[in-house]
C-alpha atoms as a PDB file:
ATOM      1  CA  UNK A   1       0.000   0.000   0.000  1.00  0.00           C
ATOM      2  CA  UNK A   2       3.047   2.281   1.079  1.00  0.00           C
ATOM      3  CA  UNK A   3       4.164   1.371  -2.257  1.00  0.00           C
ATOM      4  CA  UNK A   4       0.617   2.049  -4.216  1.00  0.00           C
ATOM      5  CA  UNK A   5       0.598   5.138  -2.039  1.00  0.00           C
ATOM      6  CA  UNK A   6       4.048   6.378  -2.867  1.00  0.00           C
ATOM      7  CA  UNK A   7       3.018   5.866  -6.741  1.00  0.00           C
ATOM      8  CA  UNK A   8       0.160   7.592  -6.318  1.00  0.00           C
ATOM      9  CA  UNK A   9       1.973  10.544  -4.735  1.00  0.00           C
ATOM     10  CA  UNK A  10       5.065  10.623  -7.544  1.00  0.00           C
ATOM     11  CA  UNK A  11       2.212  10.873 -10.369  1.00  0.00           C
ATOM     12  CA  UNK A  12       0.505  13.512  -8.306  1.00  0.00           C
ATOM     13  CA  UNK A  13       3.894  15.265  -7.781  1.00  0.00           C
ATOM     14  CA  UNK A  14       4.656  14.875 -11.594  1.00  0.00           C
ATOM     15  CA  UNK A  15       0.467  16.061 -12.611  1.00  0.00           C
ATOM     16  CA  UNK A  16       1.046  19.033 -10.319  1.00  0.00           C
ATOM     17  CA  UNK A  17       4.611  19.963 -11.791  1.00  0.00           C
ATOM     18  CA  UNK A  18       3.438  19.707 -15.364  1.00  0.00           C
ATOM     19  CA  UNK A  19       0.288  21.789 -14.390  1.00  0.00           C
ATOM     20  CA  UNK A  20       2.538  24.343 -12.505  1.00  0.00           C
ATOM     21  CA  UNK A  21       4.549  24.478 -16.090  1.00  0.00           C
ATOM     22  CA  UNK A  22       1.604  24.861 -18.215  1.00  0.00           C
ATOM     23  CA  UNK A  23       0.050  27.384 -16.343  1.00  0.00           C
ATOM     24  CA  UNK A  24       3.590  29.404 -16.142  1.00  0.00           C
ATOM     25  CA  UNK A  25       3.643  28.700 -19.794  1.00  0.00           C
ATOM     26  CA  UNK A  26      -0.027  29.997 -20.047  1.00  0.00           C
ATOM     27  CA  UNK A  27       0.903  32.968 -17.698  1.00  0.00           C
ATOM     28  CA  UNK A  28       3.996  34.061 -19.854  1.00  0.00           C
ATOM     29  CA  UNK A  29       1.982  33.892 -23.071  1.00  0.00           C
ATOM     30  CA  UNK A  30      -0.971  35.925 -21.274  1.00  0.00           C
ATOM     31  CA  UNK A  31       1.399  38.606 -20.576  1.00  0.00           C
ATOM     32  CA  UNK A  32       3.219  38.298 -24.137  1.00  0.00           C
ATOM     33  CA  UNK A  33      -0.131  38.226 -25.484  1.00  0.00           C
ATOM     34  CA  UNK A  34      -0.703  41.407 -22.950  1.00  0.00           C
ATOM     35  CA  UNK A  35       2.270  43.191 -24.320  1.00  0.00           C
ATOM     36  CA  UNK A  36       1.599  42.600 -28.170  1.00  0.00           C
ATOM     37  CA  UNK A  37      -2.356  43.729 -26.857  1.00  0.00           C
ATOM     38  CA  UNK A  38      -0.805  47.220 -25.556  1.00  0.00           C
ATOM     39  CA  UNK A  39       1.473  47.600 -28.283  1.00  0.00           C
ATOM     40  CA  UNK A  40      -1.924  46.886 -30.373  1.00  0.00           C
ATOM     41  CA  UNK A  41      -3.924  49.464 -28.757  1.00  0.00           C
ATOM     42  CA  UNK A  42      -0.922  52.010 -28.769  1.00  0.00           C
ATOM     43  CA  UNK A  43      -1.213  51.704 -32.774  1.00  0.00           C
ATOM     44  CA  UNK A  44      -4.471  51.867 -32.953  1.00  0.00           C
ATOM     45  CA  UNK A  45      -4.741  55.376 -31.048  1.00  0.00           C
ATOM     46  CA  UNK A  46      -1.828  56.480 -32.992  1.00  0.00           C
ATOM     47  CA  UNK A  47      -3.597  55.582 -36.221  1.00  0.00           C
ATOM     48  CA  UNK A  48      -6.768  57.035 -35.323  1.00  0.00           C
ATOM     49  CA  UNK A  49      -4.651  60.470 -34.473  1.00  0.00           C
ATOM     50  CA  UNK A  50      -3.510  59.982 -37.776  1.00  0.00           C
ATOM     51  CA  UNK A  51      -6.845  59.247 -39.054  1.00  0.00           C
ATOM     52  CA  UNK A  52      -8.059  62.534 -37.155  1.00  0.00           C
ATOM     53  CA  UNK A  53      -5.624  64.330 -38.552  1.00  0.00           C
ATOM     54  CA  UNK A  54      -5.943  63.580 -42.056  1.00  0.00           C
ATOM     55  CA  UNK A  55      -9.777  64.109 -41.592  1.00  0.00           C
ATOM     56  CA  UNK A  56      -9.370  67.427 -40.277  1.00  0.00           C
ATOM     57  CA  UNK A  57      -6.987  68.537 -43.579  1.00  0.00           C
ATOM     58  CA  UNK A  58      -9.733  66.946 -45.932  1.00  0.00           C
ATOM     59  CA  UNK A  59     -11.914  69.149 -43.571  1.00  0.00           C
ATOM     60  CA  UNK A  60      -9.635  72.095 -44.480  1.00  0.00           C
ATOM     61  CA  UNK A  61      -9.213  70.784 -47.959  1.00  0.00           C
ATOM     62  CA  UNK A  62     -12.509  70.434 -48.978  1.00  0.00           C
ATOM     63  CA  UNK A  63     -13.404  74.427 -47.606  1.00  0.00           C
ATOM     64  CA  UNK A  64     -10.657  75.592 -49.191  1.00  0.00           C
ATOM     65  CA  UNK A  65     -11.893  73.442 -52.248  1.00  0.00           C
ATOM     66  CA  UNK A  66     -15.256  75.156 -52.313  1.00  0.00           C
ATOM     67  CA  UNK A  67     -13.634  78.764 -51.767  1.00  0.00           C
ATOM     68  CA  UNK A  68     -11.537  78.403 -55.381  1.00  0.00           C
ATOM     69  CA  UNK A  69     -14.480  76.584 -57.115  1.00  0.00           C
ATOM     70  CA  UNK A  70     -16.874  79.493 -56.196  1.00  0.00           C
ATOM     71  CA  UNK A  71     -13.756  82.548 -57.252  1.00  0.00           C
ATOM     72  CA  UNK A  72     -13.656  79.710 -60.073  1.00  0.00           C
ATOM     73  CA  UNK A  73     -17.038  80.530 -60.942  1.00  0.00           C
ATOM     74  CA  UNK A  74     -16.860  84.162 -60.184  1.00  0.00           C
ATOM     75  CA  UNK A  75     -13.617  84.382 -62.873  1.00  0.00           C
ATOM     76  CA  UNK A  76     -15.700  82.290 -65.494  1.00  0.00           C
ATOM     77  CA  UNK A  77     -18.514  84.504 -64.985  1.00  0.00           C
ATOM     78  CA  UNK A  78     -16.417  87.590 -65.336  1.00  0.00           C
ATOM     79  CA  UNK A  79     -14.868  86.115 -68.680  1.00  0.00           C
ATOM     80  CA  UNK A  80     -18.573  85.426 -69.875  1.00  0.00           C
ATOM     81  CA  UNK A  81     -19.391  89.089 -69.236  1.00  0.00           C
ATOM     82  CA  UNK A  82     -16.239  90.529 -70.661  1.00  0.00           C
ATOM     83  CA  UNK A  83     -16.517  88.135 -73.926  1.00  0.00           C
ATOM     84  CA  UNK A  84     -20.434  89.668 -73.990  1.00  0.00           C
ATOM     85  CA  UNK A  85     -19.167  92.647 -73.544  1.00  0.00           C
ATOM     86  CA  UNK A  86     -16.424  92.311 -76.163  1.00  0.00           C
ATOM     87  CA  UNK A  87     -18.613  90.942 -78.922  1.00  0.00           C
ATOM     88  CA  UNK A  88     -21.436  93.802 -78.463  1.00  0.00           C
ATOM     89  CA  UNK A  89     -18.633  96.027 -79.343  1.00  0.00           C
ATOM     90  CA  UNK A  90     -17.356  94.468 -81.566  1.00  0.00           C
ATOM     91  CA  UNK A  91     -20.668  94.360 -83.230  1.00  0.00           C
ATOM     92  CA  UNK A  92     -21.000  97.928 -82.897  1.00  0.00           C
ATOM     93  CA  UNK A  93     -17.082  98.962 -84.768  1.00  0.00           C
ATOM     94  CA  UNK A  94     -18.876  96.717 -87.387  1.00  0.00           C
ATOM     95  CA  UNK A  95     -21.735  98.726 -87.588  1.00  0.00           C
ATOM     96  CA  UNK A  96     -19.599 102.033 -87.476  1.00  0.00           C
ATOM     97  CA  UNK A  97     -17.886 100.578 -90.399  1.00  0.00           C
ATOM     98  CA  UNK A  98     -20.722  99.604 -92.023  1.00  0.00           C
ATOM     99  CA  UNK A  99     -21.884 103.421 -91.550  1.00  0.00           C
ATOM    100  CA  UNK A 100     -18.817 104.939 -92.635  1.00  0.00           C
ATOM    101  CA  UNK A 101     -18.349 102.698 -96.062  1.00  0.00           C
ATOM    102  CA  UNK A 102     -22.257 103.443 -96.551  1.00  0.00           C
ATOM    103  CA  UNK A 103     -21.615 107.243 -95.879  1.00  0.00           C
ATOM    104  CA  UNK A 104     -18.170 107.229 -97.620  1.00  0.00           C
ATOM    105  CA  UNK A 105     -20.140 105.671-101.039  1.00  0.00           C
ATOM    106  CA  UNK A 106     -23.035 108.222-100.617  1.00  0.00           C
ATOM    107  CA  UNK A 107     -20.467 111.201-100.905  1.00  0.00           C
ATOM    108  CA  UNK A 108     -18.580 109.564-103.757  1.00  0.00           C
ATOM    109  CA  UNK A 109     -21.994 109.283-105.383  1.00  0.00           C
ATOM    110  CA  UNK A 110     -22.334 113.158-104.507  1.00  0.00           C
ATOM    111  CA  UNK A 111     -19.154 114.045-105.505  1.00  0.00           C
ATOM    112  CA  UNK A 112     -19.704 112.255-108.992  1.00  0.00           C
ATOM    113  CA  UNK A 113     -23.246 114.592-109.478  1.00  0.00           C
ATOM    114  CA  UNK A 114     -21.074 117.564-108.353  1.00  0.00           C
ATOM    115  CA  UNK A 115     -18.421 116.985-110.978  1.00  0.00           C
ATOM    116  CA  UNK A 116     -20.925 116.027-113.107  1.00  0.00           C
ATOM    117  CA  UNK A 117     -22.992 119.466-112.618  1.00  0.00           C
ATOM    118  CA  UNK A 118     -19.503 121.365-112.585  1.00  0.00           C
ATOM    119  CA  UNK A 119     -18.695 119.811-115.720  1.00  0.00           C
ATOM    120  CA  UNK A 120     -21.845 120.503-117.516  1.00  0.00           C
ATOM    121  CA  UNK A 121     -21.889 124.188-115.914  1.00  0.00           C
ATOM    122  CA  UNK A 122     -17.916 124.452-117.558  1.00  0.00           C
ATOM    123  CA  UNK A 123     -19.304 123.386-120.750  1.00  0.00           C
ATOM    124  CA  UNK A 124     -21.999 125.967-120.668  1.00  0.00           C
ATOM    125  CA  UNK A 125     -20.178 128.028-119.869  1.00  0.00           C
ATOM    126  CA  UNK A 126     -17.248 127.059-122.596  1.00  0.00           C
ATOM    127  CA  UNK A 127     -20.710 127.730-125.267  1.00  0.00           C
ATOM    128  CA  UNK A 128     -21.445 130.921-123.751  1.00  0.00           C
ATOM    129  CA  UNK A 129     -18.015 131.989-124.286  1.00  0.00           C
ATOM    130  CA  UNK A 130     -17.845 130.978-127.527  1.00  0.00           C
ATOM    131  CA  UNK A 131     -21.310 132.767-128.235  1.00  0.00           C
ATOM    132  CA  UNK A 132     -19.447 135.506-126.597  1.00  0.00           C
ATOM    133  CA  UNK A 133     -16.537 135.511-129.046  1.00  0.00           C
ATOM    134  CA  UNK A 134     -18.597 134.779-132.261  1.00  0.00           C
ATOM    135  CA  UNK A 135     -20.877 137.915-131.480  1.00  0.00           C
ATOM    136  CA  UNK A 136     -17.425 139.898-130.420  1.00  0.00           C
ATOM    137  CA  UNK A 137     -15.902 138.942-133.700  1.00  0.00           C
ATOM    138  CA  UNK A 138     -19.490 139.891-135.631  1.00  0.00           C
ATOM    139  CA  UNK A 139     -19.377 143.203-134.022  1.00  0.00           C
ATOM    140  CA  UNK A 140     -15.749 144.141-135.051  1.00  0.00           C
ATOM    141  CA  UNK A 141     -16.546 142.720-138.312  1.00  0.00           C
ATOM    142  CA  UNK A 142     -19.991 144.720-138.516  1.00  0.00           C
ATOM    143  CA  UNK A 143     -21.545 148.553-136.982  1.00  0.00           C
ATOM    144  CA  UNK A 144     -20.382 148.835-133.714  1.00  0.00           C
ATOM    145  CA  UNK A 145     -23.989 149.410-132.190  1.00  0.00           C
ATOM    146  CA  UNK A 146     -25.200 149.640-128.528  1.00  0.00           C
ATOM    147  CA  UNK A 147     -26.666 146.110-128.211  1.00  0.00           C
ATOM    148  CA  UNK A 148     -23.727 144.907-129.493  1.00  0.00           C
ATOM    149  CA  UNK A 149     -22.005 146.471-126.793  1.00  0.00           C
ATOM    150  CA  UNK A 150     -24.544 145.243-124.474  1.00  0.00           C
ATOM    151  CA  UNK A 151     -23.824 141.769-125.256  1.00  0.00           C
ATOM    152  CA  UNK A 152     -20.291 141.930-124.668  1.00  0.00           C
ATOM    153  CA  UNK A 153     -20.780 143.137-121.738  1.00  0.00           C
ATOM    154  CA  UNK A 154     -22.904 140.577-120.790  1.00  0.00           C
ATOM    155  CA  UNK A 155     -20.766 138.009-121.606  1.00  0.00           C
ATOM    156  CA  UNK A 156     -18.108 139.121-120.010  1.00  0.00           C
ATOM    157  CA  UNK A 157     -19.898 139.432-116.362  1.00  0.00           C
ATOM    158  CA  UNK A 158     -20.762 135.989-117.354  1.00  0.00           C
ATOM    159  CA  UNK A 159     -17.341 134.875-118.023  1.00  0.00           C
ATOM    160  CA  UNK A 160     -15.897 136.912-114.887  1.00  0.00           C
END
Protein backbone atom coordinates (compact mmCIF):
# COMPACT_ATOMS: atom_id res chain seq x y z
CA UNK A 1 0.00 0.00 0.00
CA UNK A 2 3.05 2.28 1.08
CA UNK A 3 4.16 1.37 -2.26
CA UNK A 4 0.62 2.05 -4.22
CA UNK A 5 0.60 5.14 -2.04
CA UNK A 6 4.05 6.38 -2.87
CA UNK A 7 3.02 5.87 -6.74
CA UNK A 8 0.16 7.59 -6.32
CA UNK A 9 1.97 10.54 -4.73
CA UNK A 10 5.07 10.62 -7.54
CA UNK A 11 2.21 10.87 -10.37
CA UNK A 12 0.50 13.51 -8.31
CA UNK A 13 3.89 15.27 -7.78
CA UNK A 14 4.66 14.87 -11.59
CA UNK A 15 0.47 16.06 -12.61
CA UNK A 16 1.05 19.03 -10.32
CA UNK A 17 4.61 19.96 -11.79
CA UNK A 18 3.44 19.71 -15.36
CA UNK A 19 0.29 21.79 -14.39
CA UNK A 20 2.54 24.34 -12.51
CA UNK A 21 4.55 24.48 -16.09
CA UNK A 22 1.60 24.86 -18.22
CA UNK A 23 0.05 27.38 -16.34
CA UNK A 24 3.59 29.40 -16.14
CA UNK A 25 3.64 28.70 -19.79
CA UNK A 26 -0.03 30.00 -20.05
CA UNK A 27 0.90 32.97 -17.70
CA UNK A 28 4.00 34.06 -19.85
CA UNK A 29 1.98 33.89 -23.07
CA UNK A 30 -0.97 35.93 -21.27
CA UNK A 31 1.40 38.61 -20.58
CA UNK A 32 3.22 38.30 -24.14
CA UNK A 33 -0.13 38.23 -25.48
CA UNK A 34 -0.70 41.41 -22.95
CA UNK A 35 2.27 43.19 -24.32
CA UNK A 36 1.60 42.60 -28.17
CA UNK A 37 -2.36 43.73 -26.86
CA UNK A 38 -0.80 47.22 -25.56
CA UNK A 39 1.47 47.60 -28.28
CA UNK A 40 -1.92 46.89 -30.37
CA UNK A 41 -3.92 49.46 -28.76
CA UNK A 42 -0.92 52.01 -28.77
CA UNK A 43 -1.21 51.70 -32.77
CA UNK A 44 -4.47 51.87 -32.95
CA UNK A 45 -4.74 55.38 -31.05
CA UNK A 46 -1.83 56.48 -32.99
CA UNK A 47 -3.60 55.58 -36.22
CA UNK A 48 -6.77 57.03 -35.32
CA UNK A 49 -4.65 60.47 -34.47
CA UNK A 50 -3.51 59.98 -37.78
CA UNK A 51 -6.85 59.25 -39.05
CA UNK A 52 -8.06 62.53 -37.15
CA UNK A 53 -5.62 64.33 -38.55
CA UNK A 54 -5.94 63.58 -42.06
CA UNK A 55 -9.78 64.11 -41.59
CA UNK A 56 -9.37 67.43 -40.28
CA UNK A 57 -6.99 68.54 -43.58
CA UNK A 58 -9.73 66.95 -45.93
CA UNK A 59 -11.91 69.15 -43.57
CA UNK A 60 -9.63 72.09 -44.48
CA UNK A 61 -9.21 70.78 -47.96
CA UNK A 62 -12.51 70.43 -48.98
CA UNK A 63 -13.40 74.43 -47.61
CA UNK A 64 -10.66 75.59 -49.19
CA UNK A 65 -11.89 73.44 -52.25
CA UNK A 66 -15.26 75.16 -52.31
CA UNK A 67 -13.63 78.76 -51.77
CA UNK A 68 -11.54 78.40 -55.38
CA UNK A 69 -14.48 76.58 -57.12
CA UNK A 70 -16.87 79.49 -56.20
CA UNK A 71 -13.76 82.55 -57.25
CA UNK A 72 -13.66 79.71 -60.07
CA UNK A 73 -17.04 80.53 -60.94
CA UNK A 74 -16.86 84.16 -60.18
CA UNK A 75 -13.62 84.38 -62.87
CA UNK A 76 -15.70 82.29 -65.49
CA UNK A 77 -18.51 84.50 -64.99
CA UNK A 78 -16.42 87.59 -65.34
CA UNK A 79 -14.87 86.12 -68.68
CA UNK A 80 -18.57 85.43 -69.87
CA UNK A 81 -19.39 89.09 -69.24
CA UNK A 82 -16.24 90.53 -70.66
CA UNK A 83 -16.52 88.13 -73.93
CA UNK A 84 -20.43 89.67 -73.99
CA UNK A 85 -19.17 92.65 -73.54
CA UNK A 86 -16.42 92.31 -76.16
CA UNK A 87 -18.61 90.94 -78.92
CA UNK A 88 -21.44 93.80 -78.46
CA UNK A 89 -18.63 96.03 -79.34
CA UNK A 90 -17.36 94.47 -81.57
CA UNK A 91 -20.67 94.36 -83.23
CA UNK A 92 -21.00 97.93 -82.90
CA UNK A 93 -17.08 98.96 -84.77
CA UNK A 94 -18.88 96.72 -87.39
CA UNK A 95 -21.73 98.73 -87.59
CA UNK A 96 -19.60 102.03 -87.48
CA UNK A 97 -17.89 100.58 -90.40
CA UNK A 98 -20.72 99.60 -92.02
CA UNK A 99 -21.88 103.42 -91.55
CA UNK A 100 -18.82 104.94 -92.64
CA UNK A 101 -18.35 102.70 -96.06
CA UNK A 102 -22.26 103.44 -96.55
CA UNK A 103 -21.62 107.24 -95.88
CA UNK A 104 -18.17 107.23 -97.62
CA UNK A 105 -20.14 105.67 -101.04
CA UNK A 106 -23.04 108.22 -100.62
CA UNK A 107 -20.47 111.20 -100.90
CA UNK A 108 -18.58 109.56 -103.76
CA UNK A 109 -21.99 109.28 -105.38
CA UNK A 110 -22.33 113.16 -104.51
CA UNK A 111 -19.15 114.05 -105.50
CA UNK A 112 -19.70 112.26 -108.99
CA UNK A 113 -23.25 114.59 -109.48
CA UNK A 114 -21.07 117.56 -108.35
CA UNK A 115 -18.42 116.99 -110.98
CA UNK A 116 -20.93 116.03 -113.11
CA UNK A 117 -22.99 119.47 -112.62
CA UNK A 118 -19.50 121.36 -112.59
CA UNK A 119 -18.69 119.81 -115.72
CA UNK A 120 -21.84 120.50 -117.52
CA UNK A 121 -21.89 124.19 -115.91
CA UNK A 122 -17.92 124.45 -117.56
CA UNK A 123 -19.30 123.39 -120.75
CA UNK A 124 -22.00 125.97 -120.67
CA UNK A 125 -20.18 128.03 -119.87
CA UNK A 126 -17.25 127.06 -122.60
CA UNK A 127 -20.71 127.73 -125.27
CA UNK A 128 -21.45 130.92 -123.75
CA UNK A 129 -18.01 131.99 -124.29
CA UNK A 130 -17.85 130.98 -127.53
CA UNK A 131 -21.31 132.77 -128.24
CA UNK A 132 -19.45 135.51 -126.60
CA UNK A 133 -16.54 135.51 -129.05
CA UNK A 134 -18.60 134.78 -132.26
CA UNK A 135 -20.88 137.92 -131.48
CA UNK A 136 -17.43 139.90 -130.42
CA UNK A 137 -15.90 138.94 -133.70
CA UNK A 138 -19.49 139.89 -135.63
CA UNK A 139 -19.38 143.20 -134.02
CA UNK A 140 -15.75 144.14 -135.05
CA UNK A 141 -16.55 142.72 -138.31
CA UNK A 142 -19.99 144.72 -138.52
CA UNK A 143 -21.54 148.55 -136.98
CA UNK A 144 -20.38 148.84 -133.71
CA UNK A 145 -23.99 149.41 -132.19
CA UNK A 146 -25.20 149.64 -128.53
CA UNK A 147 -26.67 146.11 -128.21
CA UNK A 148 -23.73 144.91 -129.49
CA UNK A 149 -22.01 146.47 -126.79
CA UNK A 150 -24.54 145.24 -124.47
CA UNK A 151 -23.82 141.77 -125.26
CA UNK A 152 -20.29 141.93 -124.67
CA UNK A 153 -20.78 143.14 -121.74
CA UNK A 154 -22.90 140.58 -120.79
CA UNK A 155 -20.77 138.01 -121.61
CA UNK A 156 -18.11 139.12 -120.01
CA UNK A 157 -19.90 139.43 -116.36
CA UNK A 158 -20.76 135.99 -117.35
CA UNK A 159 -17.34 134.88 -118.02
CA UNK A 160 -15.90 136.91 -114.89
Amino acid sequence: QLENFNLKENQFKKRTEELEMRMRFRLENQVEINLKLEEREKEVTSLQDQLQLANQETFKLKVETEKLQLESGRHLQNLETSQKETERKLQEISKLKQDLQDESSRREVEIFKLKAELDAKAEEVDLQVQKSKEKVQSAKRGPRSSSNMAIIGFALAILI
